[in-house]
Protein backbone atom coordinates (compact mmCIF):
# COMPACT_ATOMS: atom_id res chain seq x y z
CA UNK A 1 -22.36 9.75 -11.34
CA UNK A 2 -19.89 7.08 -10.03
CA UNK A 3 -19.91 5.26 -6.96
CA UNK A 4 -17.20 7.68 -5.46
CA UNK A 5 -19.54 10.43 -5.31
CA UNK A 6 -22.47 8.68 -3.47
CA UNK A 7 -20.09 7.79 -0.69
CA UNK A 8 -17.90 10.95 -0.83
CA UNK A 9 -20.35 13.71 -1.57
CA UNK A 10 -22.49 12.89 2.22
CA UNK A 11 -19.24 12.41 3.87
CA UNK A 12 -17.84 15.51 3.25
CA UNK A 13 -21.07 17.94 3.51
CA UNK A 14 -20.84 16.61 7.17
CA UNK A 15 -17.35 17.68 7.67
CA UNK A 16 -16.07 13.95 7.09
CA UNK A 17 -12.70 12.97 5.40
CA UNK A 18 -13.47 12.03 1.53
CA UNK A 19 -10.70 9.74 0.88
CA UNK A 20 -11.05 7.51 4.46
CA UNK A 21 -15.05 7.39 3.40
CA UNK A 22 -13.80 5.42 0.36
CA UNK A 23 -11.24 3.56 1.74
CA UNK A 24 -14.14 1.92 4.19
CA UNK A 25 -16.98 2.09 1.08
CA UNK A 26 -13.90 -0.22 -1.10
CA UNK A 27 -13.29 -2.64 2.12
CA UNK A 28 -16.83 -3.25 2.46
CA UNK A 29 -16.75 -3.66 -1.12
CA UNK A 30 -14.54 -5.32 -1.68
CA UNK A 31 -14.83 -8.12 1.13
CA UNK A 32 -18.26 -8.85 0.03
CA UNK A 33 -17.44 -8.95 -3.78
CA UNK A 34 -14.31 -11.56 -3.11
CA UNK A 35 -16.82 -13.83 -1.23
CA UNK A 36 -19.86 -13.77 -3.66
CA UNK A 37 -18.69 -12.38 -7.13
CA UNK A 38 -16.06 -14.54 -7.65
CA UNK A 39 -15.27 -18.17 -7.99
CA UNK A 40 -12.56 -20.13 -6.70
CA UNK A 41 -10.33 -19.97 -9.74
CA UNK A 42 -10.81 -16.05 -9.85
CA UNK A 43 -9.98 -16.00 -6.59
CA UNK A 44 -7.11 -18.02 -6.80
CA UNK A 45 -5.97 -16.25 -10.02
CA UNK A 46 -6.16 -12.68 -7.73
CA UNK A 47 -4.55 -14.00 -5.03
CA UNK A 48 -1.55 -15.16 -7.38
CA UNK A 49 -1.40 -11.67 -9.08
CA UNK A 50 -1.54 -9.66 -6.06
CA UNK A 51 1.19 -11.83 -4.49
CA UNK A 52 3.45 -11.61 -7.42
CA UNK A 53 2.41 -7.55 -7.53
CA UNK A 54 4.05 -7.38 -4.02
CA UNK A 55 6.96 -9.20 -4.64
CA UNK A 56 7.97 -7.03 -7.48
CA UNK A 57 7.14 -4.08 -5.93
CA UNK A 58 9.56 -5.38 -2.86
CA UNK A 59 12.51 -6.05 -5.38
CA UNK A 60 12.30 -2.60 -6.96
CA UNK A 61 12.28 -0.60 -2.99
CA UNK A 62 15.14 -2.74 -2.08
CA UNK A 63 16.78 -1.74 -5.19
CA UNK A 64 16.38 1.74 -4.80
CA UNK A 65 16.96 1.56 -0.91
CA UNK A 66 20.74 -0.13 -2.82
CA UNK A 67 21.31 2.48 -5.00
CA UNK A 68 20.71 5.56 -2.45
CA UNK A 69 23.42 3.81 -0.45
CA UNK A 70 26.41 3.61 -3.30
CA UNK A 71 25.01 7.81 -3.26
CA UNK A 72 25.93 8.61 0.37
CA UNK A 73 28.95 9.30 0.72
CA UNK A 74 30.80 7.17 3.79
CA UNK A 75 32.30 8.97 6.79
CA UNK A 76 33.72 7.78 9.71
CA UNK A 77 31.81 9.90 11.92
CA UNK A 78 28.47 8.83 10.82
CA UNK A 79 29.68 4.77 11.36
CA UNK A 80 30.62 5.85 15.27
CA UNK A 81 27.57 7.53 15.62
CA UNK A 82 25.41 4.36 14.28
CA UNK A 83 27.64 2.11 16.49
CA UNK A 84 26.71 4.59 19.48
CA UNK A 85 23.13 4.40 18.72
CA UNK A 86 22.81 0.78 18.47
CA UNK A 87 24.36 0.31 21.69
């Protein structure tokens, strides 16, 4: 058995949400391995790739979030009714 169904099989016999059991059971986890499983260079390394991990991840919803606006089509009634709304 894996560690998903110590913490999800109790949670859910008791009427309990699965998936927010292990959320908390992988920040507990989690916390506690990053302070005493790891060194300093691990940690650094992790830090490093998760950073970079966002940033990509950033670049590619800004660049869809671009390309559904060359889709929309542009209508003048849809610009007054933004101006309106930001007002």
């Amino acid at each position: 058995m894996s560690a998903s169904h110590f913490v999800e099989l109790p949670e859910t016999s008791e009427g309990n949400s699965g998936p927010l059991a292990m959320v908390v059971a992988g920040i507990m986890t989690g916390n506690r391995g990053r302070a005493r499983a790891m060194s300093d260079i691990t940690r650094d390394y992790l830090s490093k790739f998760w950073e970079v991990t966002d940033e990509i991840l950033n670049a590619i919803l800004f660049l869809l979030i671009g390309l559904e606006i060359v889709i929309v089509t542009f209508e003048v009634n849809y610009v007054i009714i933004g101006l309106l709304t930001a007002i």
